[in-house]
Protein backbone atom coordinates (compact mmCIF):
# COMPACT_ATOMS: atom_id res chain seq x y z
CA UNK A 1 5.35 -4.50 -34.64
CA UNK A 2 8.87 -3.52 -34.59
CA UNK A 3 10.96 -4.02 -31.19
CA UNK A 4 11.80 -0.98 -28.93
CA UNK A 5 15.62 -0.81 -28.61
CA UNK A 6 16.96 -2.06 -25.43
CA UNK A 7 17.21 0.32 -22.68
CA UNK A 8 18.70 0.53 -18.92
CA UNK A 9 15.65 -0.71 -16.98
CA UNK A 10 15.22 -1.36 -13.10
CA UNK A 11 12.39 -3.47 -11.59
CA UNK A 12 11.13 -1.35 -8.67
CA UNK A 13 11.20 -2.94 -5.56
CA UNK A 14 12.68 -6.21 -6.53
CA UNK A 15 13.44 -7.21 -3.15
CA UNK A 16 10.22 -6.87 -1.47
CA UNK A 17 7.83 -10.12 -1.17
CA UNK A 18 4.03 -9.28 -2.61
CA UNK A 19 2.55 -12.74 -1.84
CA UNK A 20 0.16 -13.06 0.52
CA UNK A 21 -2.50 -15.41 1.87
CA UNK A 22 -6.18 -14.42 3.10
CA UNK A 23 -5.93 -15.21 6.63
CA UNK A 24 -2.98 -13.11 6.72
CA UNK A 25 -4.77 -10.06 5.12
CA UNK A 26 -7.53 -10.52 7.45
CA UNK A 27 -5.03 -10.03 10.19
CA UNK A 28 -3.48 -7.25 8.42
CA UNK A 29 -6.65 -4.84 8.61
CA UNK A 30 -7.55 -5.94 11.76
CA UNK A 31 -4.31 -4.63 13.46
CA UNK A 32 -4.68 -1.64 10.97
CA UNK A 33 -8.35 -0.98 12.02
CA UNK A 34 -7.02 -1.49 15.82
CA UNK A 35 -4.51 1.23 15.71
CA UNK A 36 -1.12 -0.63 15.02
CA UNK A 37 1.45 1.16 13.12
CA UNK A 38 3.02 -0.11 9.97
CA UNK A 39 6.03 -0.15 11.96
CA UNK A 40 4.45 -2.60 14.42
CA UNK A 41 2.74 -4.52 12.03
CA UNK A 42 6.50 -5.54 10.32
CA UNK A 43 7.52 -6.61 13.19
CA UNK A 44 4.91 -9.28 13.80
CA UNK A 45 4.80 -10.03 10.57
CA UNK A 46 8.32 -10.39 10.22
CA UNK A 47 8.61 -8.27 6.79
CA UNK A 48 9.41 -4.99 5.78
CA UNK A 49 7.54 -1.55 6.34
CA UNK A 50 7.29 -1.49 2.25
CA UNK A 51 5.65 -4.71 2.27
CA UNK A 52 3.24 -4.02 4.78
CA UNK A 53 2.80 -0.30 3.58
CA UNK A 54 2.39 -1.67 0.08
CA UNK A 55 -0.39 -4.03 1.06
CA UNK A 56 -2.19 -1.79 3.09
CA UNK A 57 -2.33 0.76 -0.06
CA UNK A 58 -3.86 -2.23 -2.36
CA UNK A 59 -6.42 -2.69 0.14
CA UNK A 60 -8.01 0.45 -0.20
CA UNK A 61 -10.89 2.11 -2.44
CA UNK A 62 -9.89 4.72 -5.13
CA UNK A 63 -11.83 7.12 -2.57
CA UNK A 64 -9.53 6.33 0.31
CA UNK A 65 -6.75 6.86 -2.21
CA UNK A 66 -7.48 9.83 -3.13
CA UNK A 67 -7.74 11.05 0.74
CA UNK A 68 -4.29 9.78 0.82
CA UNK A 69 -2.45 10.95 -1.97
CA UNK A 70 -4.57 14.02 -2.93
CA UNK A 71 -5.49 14.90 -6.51
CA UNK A 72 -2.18 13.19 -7.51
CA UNK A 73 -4.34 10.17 -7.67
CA UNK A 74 -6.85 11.06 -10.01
CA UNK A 75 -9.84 10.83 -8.42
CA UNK A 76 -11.50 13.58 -6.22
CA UNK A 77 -12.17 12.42 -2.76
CA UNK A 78 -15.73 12.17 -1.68
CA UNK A 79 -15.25 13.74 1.74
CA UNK A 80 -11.90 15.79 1.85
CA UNK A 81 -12.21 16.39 5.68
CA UNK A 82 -11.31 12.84 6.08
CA UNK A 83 -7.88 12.26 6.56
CA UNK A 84 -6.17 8.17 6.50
CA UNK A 85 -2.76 8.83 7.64
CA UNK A 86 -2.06 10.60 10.90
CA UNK A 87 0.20 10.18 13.48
């Protein structure tokens, strides 16, 4: 295998923090199920909107996904009345 030339790359969100434990994702769907905004959320958990928002995206199914971001994701929703992000 021959090596690709060198080219300007970026690592995409370099300055967020992806590590998590479990008792802190169990806290994180609870507030989410409760109603708190990602906003709110930050704040207690003392980290950034991405982080939170980023976290709350892993989290869901490829059906809840798809409600969120449409056919862009790939997948056809199984209920398109549903909607996950309102304000």
């Amino acid at each position: 295998m021959t090596e690709k030339p060198k080219m300007n790359r970026t690592i995409v969100c370099e300055e967020l923090n992806y590590v998590w434990d479990e008792h802190q994702l169990v806290e994180l769907d609870r507030l989410w199920r409760e109603g708190y905004t990602i906003n709110q959320i930050a704040k207690l958990f003392l980290r950034k909107r991405e982080e939170i928002a980023i976290a709350l995206i892993d989290r869901l199914s490829d059906n809840e996904k798809s409600l969120l971001f449409g056919s862009r994701w790939g997948v056809q929703p199984r209920h398109r009345s549903m909607a996950l992000c309102y304000d």
